[in-house]
Protein backbone atom coordinates (compact mmCIF):
# COMPACT_ATOMS: atom_id res chain seq x y z
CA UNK A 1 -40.92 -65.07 -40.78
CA UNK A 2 -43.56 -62.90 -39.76
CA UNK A 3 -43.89 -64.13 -36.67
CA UNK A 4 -39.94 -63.33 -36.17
CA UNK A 5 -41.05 -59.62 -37.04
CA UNK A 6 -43.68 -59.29 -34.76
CA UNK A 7 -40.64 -60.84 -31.91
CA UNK A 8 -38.81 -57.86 -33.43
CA UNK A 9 -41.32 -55.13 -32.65
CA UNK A 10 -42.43 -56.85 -29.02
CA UNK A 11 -39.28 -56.42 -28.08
CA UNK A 12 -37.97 -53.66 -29.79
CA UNK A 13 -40.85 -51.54 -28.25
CA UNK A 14 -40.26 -53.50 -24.62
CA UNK A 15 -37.00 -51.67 -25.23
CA UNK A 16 -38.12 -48.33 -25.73
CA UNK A 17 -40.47 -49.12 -22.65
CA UNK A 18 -37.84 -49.69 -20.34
CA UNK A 19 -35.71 -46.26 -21.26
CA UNK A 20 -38.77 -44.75 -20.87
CA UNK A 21 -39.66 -45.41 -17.50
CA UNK A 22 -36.19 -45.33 -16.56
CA UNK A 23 -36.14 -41.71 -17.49
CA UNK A 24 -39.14 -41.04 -15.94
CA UNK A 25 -37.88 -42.71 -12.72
CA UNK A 26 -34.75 -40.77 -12.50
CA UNK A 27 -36.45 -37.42 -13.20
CA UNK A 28 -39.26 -38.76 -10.06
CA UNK A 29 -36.10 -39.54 -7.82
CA UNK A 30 -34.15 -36.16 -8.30
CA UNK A 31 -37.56 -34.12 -7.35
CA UNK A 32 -37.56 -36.28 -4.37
CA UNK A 33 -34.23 -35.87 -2.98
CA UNK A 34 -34.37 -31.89 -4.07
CA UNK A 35 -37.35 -32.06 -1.81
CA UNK A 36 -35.65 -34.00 0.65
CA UNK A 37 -32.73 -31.86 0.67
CA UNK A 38 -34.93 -28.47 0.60
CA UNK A 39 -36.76 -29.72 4.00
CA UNK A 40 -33.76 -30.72 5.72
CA UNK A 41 -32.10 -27.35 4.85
CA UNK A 42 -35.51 -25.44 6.45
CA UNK A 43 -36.03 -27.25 9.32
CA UNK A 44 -32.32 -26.49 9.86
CA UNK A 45 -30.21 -29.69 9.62
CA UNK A 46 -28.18 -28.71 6.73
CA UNK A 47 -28.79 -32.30 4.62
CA UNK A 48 -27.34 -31.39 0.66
CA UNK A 49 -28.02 -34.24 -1.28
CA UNK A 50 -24.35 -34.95 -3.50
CA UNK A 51 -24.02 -37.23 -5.77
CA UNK A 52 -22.22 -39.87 -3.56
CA UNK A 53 -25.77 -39.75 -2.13
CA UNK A 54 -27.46 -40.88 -5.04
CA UNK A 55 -27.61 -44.42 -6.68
CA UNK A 56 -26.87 -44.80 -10.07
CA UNK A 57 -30.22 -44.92 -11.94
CA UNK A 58 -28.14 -45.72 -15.42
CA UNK A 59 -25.78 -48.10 -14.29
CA UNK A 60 -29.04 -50.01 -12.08
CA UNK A 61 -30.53 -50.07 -15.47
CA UNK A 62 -27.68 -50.95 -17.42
CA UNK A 63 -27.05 -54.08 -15.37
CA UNK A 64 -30.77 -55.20 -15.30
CA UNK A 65 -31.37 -55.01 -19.29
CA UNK A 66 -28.14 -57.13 -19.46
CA UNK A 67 -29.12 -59.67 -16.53
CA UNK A 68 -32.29 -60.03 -18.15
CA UNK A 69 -30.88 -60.18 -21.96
CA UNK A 70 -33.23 -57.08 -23.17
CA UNK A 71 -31.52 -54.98 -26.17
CA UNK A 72 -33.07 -53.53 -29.20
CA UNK A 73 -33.73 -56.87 -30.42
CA UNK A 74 -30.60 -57.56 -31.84
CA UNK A 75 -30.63 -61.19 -31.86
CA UNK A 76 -33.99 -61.28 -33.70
CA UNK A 77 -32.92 -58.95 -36.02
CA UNK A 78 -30.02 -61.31 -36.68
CA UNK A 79 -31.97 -63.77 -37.36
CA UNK A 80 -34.42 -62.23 -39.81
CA UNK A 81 -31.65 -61.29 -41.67
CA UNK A 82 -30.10 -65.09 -41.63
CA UNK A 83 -33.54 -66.57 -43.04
CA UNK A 84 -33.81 -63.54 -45.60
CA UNK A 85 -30.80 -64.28 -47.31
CA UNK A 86 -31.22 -68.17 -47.01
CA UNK A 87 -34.55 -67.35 -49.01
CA UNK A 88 -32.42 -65.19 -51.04
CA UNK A 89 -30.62 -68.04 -52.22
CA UNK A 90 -33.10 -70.63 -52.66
CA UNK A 91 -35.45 -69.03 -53.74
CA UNK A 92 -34.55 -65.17 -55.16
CA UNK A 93 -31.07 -66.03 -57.54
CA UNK A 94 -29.77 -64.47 -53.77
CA UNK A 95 -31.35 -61.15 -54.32
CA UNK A 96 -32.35 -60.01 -50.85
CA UNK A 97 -34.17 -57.26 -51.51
CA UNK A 98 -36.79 -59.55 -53.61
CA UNK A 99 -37.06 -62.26 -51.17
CA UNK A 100 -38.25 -59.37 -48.54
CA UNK A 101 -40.37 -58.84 -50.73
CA UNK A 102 -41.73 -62.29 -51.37
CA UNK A 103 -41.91 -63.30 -47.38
């Protein structure tokens, strides 16, 4: 059981990892096509960056977490909650809240 919670948090903060540097990615790539776009205008070829122009950062992302099966740790929070209330009942009169407790 507490090994399940630690798979929780690993991958629950993996998670928050990801969005993180996601964000941090798409505010890096929108400097760099402002830039982009801000050159081209001087040196006088008229380049405005649109947003046919620029790939979708979310949907990239999107597609990757689900390729790769990460979420906020959904399935081992399913879990947990599956051997909580099988403790519950074997061992707690099927009061969750004390077998929580108890593990």
């Amino acid at each position: 059981y507490r090994e399940m919670l630690l798979m929780n948090n690993f991958s629950v903060l993996n998670y928050t990892g990801v969005i993180k540097i996601t964000k941090k990615a798409k505010k890096t790539l929108e400097r760099v096509q402002e830039a982009a776009a801000v050159a081209s205008v001087e040196a006088g070829q008229g380049f405005k960056v649109s947003d046919g122009n620029r790939p979708s950062l979310k949907k990239m992302t999107a597609a990757w977490m689900e390729q790769h099966d990460l979420n906020e740790g959904n399935q081992v929070q399913a879990q947990l909650r599956r051997v909580e209330k099988l403790y519950a009942n074997m061992f707690s009169d099927g009061n969750v809240h004390v077998s929580i407790g108890e593990l």
